[in-house]
C-alpha atoms as a PDB file:
ATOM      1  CA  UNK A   1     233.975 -84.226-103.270  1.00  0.00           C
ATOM      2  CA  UNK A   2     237.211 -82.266-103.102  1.00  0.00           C
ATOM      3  CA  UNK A   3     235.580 -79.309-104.356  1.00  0.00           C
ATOM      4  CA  UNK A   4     232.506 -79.571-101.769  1.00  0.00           C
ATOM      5  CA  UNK A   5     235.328 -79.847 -98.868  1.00  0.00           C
ATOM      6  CA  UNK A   6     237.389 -77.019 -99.875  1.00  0.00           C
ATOM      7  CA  UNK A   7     234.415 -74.795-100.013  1.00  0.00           C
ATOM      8  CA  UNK A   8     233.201 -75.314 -96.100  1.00  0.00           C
ATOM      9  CA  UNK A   9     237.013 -75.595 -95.268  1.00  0.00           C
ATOM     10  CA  UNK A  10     238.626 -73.076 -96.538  1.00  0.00           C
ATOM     11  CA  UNK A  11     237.536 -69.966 -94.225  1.00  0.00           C
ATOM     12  CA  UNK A  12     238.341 -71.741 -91.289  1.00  0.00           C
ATOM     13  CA  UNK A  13     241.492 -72.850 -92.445  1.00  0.00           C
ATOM     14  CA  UNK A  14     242.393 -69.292 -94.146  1.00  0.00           C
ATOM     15  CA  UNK A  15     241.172 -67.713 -89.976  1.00  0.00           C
ATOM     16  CA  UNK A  16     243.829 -69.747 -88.387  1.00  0.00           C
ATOM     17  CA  UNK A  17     246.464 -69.108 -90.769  1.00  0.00           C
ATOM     18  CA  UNK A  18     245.629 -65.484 -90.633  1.00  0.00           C
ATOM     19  CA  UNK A  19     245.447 -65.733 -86.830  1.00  0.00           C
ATOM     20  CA  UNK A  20     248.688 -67.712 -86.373  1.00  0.00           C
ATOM     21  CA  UNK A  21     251.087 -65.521 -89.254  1.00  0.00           C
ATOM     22  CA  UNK A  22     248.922 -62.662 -90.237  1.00  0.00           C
ATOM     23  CA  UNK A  23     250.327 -59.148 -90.536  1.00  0.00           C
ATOM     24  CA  UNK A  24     248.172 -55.583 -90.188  1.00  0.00           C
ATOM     25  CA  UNK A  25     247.678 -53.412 -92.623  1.00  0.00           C
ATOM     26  CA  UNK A  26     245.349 -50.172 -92.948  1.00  0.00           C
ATOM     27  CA  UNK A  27     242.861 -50.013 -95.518  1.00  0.00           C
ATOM     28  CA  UNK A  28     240.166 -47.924 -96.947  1.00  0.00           C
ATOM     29  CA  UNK A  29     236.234 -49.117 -97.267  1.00  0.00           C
ATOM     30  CA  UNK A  30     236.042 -47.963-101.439  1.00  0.00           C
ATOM     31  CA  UNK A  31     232.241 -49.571-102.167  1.00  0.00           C
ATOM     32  CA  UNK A  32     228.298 -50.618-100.912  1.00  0.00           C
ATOM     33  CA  UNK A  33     228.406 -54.381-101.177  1.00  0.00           C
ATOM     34  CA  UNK A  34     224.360 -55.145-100.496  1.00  0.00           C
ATOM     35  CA  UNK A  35     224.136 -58.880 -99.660  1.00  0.00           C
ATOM     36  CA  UNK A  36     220.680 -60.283-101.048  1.00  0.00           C
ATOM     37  CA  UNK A  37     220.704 -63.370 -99.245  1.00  0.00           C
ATOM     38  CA  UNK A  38     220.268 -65.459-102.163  1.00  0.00           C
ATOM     39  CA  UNK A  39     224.232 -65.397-102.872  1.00  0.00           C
ATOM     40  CA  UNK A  40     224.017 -62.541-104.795  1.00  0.00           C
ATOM     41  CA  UNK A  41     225.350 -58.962-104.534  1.00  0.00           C
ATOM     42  CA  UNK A  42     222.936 -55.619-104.520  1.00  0.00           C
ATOM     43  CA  UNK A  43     224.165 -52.333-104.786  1.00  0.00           C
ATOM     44  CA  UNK A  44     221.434 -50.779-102.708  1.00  0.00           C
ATOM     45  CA  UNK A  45     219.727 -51.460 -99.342  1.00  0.00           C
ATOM     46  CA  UNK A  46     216.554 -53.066-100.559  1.00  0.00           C
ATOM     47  CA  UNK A  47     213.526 -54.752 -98.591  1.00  0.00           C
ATOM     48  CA  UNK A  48     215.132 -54.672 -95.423  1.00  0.00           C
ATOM     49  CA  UNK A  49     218.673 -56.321 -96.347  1.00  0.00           C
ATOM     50  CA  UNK A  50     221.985 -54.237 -94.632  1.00  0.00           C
ATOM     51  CA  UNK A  51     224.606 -52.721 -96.617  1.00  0.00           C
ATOM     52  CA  UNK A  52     227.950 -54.085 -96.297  1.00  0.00           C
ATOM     53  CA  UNK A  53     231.192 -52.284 -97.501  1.00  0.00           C
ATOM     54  CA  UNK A  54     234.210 -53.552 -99.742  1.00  0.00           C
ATOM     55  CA  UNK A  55     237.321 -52.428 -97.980  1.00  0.00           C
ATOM     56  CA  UNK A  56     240.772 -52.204-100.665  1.00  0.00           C
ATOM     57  CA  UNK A  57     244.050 -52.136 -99.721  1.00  0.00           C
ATOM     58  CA  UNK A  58     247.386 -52.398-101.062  1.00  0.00           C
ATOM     59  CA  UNK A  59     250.713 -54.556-101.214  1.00  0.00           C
ATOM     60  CA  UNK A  60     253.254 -55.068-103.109  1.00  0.00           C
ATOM     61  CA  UNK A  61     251.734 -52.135-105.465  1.00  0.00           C
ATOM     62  CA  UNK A  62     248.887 -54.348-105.976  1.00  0.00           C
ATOM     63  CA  UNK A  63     245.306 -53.930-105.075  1.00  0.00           C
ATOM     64  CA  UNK A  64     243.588 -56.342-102.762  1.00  0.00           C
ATOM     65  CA  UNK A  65     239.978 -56.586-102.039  1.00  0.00           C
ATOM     66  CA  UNK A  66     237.787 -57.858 -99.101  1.00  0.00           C
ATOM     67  CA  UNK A  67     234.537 -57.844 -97.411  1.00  0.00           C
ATOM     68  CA  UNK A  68     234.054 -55.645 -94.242  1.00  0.00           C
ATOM     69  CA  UNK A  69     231.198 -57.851 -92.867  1.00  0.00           C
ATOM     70  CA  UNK A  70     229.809 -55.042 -91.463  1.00  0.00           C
ATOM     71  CA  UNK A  71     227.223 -52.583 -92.481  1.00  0.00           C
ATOM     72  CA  UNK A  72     229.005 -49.908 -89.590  1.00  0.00           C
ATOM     73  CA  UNK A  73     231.325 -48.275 -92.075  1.00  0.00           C
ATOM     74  CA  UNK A  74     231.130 -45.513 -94.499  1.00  0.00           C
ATOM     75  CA  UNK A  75     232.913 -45.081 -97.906  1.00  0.00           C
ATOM     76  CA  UNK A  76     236.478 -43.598 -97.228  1.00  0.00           C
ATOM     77  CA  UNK A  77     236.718 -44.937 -93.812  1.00  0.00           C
ATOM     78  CA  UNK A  78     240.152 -46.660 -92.152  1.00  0.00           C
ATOM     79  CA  UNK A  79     239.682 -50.382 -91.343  1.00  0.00           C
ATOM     80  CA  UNK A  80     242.375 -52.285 -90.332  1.00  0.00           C
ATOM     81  CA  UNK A  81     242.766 -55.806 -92.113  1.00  0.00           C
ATOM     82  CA  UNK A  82     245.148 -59.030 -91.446  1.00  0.00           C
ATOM     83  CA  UNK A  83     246.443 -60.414 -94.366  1.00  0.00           C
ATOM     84  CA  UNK A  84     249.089 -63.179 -94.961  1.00  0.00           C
ATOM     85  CA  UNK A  85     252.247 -61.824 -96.410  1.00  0.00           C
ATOM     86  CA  UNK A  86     253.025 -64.069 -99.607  1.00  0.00           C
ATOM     87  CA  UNK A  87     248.891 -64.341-100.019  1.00  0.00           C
ATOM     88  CA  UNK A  88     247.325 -60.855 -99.470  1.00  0.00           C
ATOM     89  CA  UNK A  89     244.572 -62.349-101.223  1.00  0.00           C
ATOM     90  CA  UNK A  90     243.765 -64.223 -98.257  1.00  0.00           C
ATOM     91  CA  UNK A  91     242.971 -60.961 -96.248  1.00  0.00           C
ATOM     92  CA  UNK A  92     239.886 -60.539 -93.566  1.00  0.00           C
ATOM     93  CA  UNK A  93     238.760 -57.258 -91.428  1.00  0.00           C
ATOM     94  CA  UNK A  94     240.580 -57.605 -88.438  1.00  0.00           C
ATOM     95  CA  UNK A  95     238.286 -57.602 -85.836  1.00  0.00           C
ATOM     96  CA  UNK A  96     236.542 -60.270 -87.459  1.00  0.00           C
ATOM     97  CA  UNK A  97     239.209 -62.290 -85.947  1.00  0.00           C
ATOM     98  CA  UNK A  98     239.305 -60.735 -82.789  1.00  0.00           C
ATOM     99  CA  UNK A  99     235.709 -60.348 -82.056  1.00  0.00           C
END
């Protein structure tokens, strides 16, 4: 049960922490990230599904990845992500948040 309520809570508990204490960084998109919509990952655009980007960036000098949610970027562009300072792990684009 726990496990079945942190997985739909925890996004909308990470957006208002990262809206309420989150810091911005820059970061770099560094990958294709192909959603298949079967909860799966593709590395190309196939049958119609849009290619999303991994963005990277780094803290601490440590390496932190996310998802761009967006198929708009190219590899090597900026992209500006909110991140909570003692959890960079918990890191979103940050327009997401702003949309």
């Amino acid at each position: 049960m726990l496990s079945i309520l942190h997985t739909f809570l925890k996004w909308p508990i990470y957006d208002f922490l990262l809206e309420k204490y989150g810091k911005t960084t820059s970061g770099k998109i560094v990958k294709e990230k192909g959603y298949n919509g079967k909860g799966g990952h593709i590395l190309r655009e196939e049958k119609g599904d849009a290619i999303i980007y991994q963005y990277s960036f780094r803290m601490n000098n440590k390496s932190y990845f996310g998802d761009s949610q967006s198929s708009d970027y190219n590899i090597n562009d900026t992209i500006n992500i909110i991140y909570l300072e003692n959890f960079p792990g918990i890191n979103r684009p940050k327009y997401y948040l702003y949309k």
